[in-house]
C-alpha atoms as a PDB file:
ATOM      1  CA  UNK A   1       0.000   0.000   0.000  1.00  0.00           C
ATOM      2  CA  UNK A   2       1.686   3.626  -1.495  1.00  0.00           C
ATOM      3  CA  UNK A   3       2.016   5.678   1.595  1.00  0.00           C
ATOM      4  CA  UNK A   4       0.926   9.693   2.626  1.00  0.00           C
ATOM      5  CA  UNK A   5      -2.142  11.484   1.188  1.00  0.00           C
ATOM      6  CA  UNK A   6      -4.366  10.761  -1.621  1.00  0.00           C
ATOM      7  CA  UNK A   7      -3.003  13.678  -3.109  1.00  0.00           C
ATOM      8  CA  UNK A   8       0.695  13.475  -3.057  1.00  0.00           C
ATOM      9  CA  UNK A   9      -0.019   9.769  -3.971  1.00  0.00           C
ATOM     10  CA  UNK A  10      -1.520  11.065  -7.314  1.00  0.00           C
ATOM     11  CA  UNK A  11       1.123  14.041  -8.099  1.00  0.00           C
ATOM     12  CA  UNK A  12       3.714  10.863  -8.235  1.00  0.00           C
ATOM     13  CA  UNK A  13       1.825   9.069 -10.255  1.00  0.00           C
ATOM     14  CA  UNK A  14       1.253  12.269 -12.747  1.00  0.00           C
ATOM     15  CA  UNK A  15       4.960  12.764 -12.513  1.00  0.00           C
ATOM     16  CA  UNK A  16       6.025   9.308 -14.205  1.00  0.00           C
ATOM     17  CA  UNK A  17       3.281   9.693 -16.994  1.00  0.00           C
ATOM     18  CA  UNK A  18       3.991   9.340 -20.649  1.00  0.00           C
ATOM     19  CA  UNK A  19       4.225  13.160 -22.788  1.00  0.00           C
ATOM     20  CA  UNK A  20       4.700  11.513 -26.175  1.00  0.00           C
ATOM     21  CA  UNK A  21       1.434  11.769 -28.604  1.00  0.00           C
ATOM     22  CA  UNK A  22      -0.451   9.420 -29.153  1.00  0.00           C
ATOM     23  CA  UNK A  23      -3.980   8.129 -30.483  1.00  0.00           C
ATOM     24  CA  UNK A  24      -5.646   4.748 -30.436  1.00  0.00           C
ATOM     25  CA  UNK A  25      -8.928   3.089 -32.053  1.00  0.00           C
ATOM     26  CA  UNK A  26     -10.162   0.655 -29.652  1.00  0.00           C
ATOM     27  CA  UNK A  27     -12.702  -2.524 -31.116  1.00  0.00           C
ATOM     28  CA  UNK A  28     -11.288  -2.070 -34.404  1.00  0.00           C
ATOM     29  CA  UNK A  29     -13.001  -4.767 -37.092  1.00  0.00           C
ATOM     30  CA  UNK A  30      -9.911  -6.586 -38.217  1.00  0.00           C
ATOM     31  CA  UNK A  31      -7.494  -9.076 -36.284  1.00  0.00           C
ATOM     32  CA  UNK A  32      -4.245  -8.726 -35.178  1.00  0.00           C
ATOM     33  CA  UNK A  33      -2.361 -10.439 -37.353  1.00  0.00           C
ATOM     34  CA  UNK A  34      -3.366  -8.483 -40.036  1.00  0.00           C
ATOM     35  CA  UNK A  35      -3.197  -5.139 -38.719  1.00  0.00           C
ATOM     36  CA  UNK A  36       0.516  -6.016 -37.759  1.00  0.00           C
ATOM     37  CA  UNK A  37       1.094  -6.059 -41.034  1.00  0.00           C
ATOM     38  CA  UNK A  38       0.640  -2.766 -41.842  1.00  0.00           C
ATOM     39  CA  UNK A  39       2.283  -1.153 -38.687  1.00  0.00           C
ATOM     40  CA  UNK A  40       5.526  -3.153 -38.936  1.00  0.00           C
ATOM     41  CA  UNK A  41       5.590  -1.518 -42.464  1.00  0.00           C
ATOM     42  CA  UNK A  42       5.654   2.008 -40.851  1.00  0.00           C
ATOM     43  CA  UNK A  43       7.476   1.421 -37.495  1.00  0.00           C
ATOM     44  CA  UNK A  44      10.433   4.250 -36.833  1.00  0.00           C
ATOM     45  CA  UNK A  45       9.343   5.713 -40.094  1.00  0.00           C
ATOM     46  CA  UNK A  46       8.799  10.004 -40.346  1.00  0.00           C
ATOM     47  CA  UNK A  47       5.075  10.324 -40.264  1.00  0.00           C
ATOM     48  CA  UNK A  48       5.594  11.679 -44.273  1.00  0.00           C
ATOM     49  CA  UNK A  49       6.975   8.624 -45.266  1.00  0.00           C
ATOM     50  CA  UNK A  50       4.404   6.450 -43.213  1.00  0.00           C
ATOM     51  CA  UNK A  51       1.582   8.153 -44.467  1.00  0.00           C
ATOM     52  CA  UNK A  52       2.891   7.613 -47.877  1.00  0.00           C
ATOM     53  CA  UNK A  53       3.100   3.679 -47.258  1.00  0.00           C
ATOM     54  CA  UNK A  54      -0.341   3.763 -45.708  1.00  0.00           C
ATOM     55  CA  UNK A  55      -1.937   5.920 -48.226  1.00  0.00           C
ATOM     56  CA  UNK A  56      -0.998   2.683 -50.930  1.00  0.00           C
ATOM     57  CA  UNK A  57      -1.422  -0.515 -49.125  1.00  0.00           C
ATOM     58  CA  UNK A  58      -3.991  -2.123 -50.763  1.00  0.00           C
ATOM     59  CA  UNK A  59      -5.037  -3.566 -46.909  1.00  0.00           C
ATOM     60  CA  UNK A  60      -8.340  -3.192 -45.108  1.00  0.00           C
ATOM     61  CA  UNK A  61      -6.263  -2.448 -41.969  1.00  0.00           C
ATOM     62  CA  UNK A  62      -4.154   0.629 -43.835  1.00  0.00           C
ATOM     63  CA  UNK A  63      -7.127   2.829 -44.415  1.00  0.00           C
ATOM     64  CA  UNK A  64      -7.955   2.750 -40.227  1.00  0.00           C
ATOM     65  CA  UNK A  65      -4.392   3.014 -39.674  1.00  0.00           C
ATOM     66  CA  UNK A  66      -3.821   6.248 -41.786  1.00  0.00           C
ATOM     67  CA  UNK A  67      -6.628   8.015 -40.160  1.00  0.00           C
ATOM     68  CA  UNK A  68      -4.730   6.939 -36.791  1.00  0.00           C
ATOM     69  CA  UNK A  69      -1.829   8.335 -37.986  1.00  0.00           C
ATOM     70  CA  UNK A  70      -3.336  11.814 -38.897  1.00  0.00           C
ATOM     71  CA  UNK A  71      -4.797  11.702 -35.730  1.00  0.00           C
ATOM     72  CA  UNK A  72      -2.038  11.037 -33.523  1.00  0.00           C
ATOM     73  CA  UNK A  73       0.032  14.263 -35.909  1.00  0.00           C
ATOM     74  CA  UNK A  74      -3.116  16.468 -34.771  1.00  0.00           C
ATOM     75  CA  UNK A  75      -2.643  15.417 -31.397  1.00  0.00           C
ATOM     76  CA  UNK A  76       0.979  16.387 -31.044  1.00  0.00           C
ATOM     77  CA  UNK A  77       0.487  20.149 -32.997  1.00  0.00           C
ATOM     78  CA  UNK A  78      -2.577  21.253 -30.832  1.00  0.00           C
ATOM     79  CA  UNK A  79      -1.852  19.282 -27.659  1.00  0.00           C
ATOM     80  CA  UNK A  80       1.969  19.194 -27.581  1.00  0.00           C
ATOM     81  CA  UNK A  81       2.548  22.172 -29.830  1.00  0.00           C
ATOM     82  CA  UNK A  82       5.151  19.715 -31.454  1.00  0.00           C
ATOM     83  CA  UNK A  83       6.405  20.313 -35.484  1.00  0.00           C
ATOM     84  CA  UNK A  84       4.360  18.205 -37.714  1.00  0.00           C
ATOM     85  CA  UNK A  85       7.814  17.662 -39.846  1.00  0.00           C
ATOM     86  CA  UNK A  86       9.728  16.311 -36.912  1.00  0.00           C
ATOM     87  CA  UNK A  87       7.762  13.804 -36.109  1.00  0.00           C
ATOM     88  CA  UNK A  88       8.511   9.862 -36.509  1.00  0.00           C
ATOM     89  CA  UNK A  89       6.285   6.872 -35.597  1.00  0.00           C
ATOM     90  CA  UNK A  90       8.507   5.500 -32.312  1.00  0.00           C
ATOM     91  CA  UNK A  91       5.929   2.878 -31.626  1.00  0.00           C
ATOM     92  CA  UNK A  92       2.991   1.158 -32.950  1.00  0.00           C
ATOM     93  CA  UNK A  93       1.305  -1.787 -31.850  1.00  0.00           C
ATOM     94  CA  UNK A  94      -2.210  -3.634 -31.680  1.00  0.00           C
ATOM     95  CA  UNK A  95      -3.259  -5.593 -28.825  1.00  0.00           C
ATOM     96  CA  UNK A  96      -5.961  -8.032 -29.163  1.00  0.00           C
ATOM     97  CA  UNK A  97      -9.584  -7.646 -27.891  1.00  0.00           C
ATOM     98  CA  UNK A  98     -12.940  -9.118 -27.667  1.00  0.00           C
ATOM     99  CA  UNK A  99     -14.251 -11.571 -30.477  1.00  0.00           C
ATOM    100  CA  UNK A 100     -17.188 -12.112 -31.770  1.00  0.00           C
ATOM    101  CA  UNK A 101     -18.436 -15.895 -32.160  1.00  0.00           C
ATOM    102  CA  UNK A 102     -20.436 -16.711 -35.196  1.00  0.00           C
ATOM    103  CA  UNK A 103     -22.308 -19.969 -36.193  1.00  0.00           C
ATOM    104  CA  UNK A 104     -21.703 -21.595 -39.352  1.00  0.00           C
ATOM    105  CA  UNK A 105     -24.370 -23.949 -40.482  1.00  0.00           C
ATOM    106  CA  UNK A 106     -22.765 -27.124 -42.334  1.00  0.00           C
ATOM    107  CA  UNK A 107     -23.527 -30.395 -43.451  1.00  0.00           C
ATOM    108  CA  UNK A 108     -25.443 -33.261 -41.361  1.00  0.00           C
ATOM    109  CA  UNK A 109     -26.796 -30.723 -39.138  1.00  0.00           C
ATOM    110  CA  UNK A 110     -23.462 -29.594 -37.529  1.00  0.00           C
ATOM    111  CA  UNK A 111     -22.613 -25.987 -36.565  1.00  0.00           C
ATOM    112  CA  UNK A 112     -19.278 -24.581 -37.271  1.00  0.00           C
ATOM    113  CA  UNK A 113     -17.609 -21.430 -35.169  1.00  0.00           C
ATOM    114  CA  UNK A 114     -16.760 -18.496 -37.159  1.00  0.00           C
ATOM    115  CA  UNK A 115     -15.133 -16.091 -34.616  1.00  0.00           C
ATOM    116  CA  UNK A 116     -14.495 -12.640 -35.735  1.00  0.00           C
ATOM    117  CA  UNK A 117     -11.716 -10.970 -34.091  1.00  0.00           C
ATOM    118  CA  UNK A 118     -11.413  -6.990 -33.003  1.00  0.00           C
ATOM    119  CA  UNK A 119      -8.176  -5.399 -31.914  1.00  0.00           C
ATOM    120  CA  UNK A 120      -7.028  -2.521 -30.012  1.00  0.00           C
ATOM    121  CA  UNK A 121      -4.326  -0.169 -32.351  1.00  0.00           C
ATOM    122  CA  UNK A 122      -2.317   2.418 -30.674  1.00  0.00           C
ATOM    123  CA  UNK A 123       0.048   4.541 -32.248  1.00  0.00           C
ATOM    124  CA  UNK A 124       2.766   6.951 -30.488  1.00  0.00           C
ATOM    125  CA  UNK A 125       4.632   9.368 -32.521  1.00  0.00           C
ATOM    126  CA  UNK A 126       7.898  10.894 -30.925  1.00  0.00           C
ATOM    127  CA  UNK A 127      10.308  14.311 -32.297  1.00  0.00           C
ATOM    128  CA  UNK A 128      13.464  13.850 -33.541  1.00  0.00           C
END
């Protein structure tokens, strides 16, 4: 148990948070495998460059991960009052989350499961 007042409790915890910009889409329709793909194409890329890549992947997963990517730039100019131009994707990751399970009629009466999959995709751009 974190000793001394509820208040000075909460200024140290304030202290060790994280500055860097960031923005994430949470119950995103598409799995983690394939959003992966995508984001290990534009990890420690300038966010130019990255939205270049995203721009013309032909994936499902590129089109939610360039408005991510425009969003998390926004964030750092109006929150951070960082330079658009400076800016570099440091990290970029998706985390699974909650799946949808399906049924699949088939043959002889039997019932197949057809389990759509969400993620959670987070990316955090840094200045160089």
């Amino acid at each position: 148990m974190a000793k001394g007042h509820r208040s000075q409790i909460k200024r140290q915890r304030n202290e060790n948070k994280d500055t860097r910009p960031k923005a994430t889409l949470s119950f995103a329709r598409v799995s983690v495998q394939k959003a992966c793909f995508v984001l290990d194409a534009i990890r420690g890329k300038d966010v130019q460059t990255a939205l270049g890549i995203v721009t013309y992947n032909p994936r499902y997963a590129s089109t939610l991960i360039k408005k991510l990517l425009e969003s998390a730039v926004a964030n750092a100019e109006n929150n951070n009052g960082m330079n658009p131009d400076k800016l570099y994707v440091e990290e970029c990751y998706a985390n699974k989350g909650p799946t949808m399970k399906r049924i699949k009629p088939r043959a002889q009466g039997r019932a197949y499961r057809i389990e759509k999959r969400m993620s959670h995709i987070t990316v955090v751009l840094n200045e160089r």
